[in-house]
Protein backbone atom coordinates (compact mmCIF):
# COMPACT_ATOMS: atom_id res chain seq x y z
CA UNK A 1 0.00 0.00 0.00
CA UNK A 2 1.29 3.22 -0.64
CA UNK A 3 1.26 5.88 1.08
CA UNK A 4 -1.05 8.12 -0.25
CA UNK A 5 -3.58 4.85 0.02
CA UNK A 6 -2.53 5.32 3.51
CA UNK A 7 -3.32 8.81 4.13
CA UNK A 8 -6.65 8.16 1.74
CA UNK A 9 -7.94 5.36 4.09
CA UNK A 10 -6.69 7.12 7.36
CA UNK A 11 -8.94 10.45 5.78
CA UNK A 12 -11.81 7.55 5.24
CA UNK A 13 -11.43 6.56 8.30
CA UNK A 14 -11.81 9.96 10.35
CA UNK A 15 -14.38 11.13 7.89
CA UNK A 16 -16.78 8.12 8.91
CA UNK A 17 -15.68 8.62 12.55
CA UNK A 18 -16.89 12.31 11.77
CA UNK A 19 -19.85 11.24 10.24
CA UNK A 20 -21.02 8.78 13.37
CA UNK A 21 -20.31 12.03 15.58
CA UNK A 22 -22.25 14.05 13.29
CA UNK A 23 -25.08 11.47 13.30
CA UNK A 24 -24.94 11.12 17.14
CA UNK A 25 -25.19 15.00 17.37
CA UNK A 26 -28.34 14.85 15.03
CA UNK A 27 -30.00 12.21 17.57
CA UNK A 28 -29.43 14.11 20.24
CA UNK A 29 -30.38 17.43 18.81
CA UNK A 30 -33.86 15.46 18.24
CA UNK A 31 -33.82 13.86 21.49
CA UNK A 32 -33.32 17.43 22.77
CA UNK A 33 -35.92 19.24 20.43
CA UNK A 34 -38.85 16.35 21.68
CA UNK A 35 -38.23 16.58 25.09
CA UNK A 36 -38.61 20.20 24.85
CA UNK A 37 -41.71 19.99 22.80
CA UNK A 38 -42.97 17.53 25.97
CA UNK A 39 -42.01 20.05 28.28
CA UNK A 40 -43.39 23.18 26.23
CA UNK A 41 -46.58 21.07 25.71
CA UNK A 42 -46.65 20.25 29.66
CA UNK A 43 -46.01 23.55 30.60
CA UNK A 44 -48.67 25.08 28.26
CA UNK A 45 -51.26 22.84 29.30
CA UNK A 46 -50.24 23.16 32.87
CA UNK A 47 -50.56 27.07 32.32
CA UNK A 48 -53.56 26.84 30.37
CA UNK A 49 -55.45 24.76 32.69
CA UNK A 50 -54.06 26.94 35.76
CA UNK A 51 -55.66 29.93 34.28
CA UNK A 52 -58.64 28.22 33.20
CA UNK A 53 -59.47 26.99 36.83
CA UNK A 54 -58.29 30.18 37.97
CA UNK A 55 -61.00 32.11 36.17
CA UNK A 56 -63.70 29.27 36.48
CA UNK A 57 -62.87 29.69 40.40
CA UNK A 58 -63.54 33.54 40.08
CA UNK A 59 -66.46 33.23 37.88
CA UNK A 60 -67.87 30.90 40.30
CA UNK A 61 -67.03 33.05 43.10
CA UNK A 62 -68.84 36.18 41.42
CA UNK A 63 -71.92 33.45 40.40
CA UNK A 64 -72.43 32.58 44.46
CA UNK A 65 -72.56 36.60 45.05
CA UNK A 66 -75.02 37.55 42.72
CA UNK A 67 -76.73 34.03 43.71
CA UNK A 68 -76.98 35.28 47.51
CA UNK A 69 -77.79 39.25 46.44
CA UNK A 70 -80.30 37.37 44.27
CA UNK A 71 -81.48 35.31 47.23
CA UNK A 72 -81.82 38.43 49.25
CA UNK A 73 -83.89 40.82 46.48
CA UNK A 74 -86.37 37.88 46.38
CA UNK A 75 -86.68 37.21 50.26
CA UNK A 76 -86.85 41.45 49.68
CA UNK A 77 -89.69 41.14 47.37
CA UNK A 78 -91.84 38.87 49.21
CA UNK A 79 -91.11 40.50 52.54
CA UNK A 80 -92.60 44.19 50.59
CA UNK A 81 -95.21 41.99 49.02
CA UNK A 82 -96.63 40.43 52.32
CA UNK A 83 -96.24 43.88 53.71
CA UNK A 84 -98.75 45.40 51.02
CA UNK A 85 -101.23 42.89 50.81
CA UNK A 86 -101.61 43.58 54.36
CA UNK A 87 -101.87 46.99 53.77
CA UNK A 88 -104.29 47.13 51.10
CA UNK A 89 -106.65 44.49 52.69
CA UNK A 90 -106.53 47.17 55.76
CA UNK A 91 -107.09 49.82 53.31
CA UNK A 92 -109.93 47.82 51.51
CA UNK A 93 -111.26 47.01 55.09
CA UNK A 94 -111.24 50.23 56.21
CA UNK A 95 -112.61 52.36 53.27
CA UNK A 96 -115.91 49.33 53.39
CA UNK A 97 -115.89 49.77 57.46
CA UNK A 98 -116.44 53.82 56.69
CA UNK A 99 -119.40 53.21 54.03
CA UNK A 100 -121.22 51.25 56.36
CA UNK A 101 -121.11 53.50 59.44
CA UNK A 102 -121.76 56.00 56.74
CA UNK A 103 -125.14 53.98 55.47
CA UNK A 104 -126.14 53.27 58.95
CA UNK A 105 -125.60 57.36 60.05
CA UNK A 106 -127.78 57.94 56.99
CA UNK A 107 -130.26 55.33 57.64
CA UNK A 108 -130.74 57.07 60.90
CA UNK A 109 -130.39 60.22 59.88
CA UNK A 110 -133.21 59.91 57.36
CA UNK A 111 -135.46 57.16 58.03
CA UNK A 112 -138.01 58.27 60.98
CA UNK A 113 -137.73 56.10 64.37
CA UNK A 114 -139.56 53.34 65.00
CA UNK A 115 -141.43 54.85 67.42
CA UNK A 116 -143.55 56.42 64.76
CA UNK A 117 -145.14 53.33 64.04
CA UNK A 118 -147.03 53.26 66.60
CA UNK A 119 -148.42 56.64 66.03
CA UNK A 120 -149.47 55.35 62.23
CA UNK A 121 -150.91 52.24 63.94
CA UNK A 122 -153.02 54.51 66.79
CA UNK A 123 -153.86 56.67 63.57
CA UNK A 124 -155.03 53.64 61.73
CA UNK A 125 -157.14 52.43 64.66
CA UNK A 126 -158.98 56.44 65.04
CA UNK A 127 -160.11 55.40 61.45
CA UNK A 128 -157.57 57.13 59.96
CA UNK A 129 -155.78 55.46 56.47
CA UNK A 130 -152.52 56.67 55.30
CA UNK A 131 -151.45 56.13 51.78
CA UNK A 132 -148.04 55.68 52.81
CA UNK A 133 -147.59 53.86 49.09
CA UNK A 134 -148.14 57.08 47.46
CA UNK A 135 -145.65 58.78 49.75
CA UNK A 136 -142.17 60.01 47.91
């Protein structure tokens, strides 16, 4: 062999030992790129679902408030409710209490006493007929 064979399989010889480091350095740089796709992946879902819970727990905190501010309008509203059904059947009772003592004052304002039927009655006896139909 001669020696430029020599130096020709000696250059062969590094060149594939280059090429196996150059190849290992590709695997690794792939091994390296998926495990930080994993980890980007892992970290965005464990940032996405952080925030997600994170505003589901503040939604669901603002939900309960205006749940319990609802809860009080309504026990509001049927407290006021109550409160003015009593007042208007007092009103109702009232206003229908004054028109009867009102019909009864008139009654006896205008409608004679009893005690002038006896005086038609001693009238009627004496012979004397009233046309009390005719009367108006």
């Amino acid at each position: 062999m001669t020696p430029d064979e020599k130096k020709l399989y000696a250059l062969m010889a590094i060149a594939e030992q280059q090429q196996n480091l150059v190849n290992q350095a590709v695997k690794e740089l792939q091994i390296t790129k998926e495990d930080i796709q994993r980890a980007i992946a892992g970290q965005t879902h464990h940032t996405v679902s952080k925030a997600v819970n994170e505003g589901l727990q503040d939604g669901t905190a603002e939900l309960v408030k205006t749940a319990k501010a609802l809860g009080r309008l309504k026990n509001s509203i049927e407290s006021a409710s109550y409160e003015f059904s009593w007042k208007i059947i007092t009103i109702i009772l009232g206003i229908f209490a004054f028109l009867m003592l009102g019909i009864i004052w008139l009654f006896s304002v205008y409608i004679k006493p009893l005690e002038n039927i006896s005086k038609i009655e001693s009238l009627r006896q004496d012979g004397i007929q009233l046309d009390i139909q005719s009367c108006r």
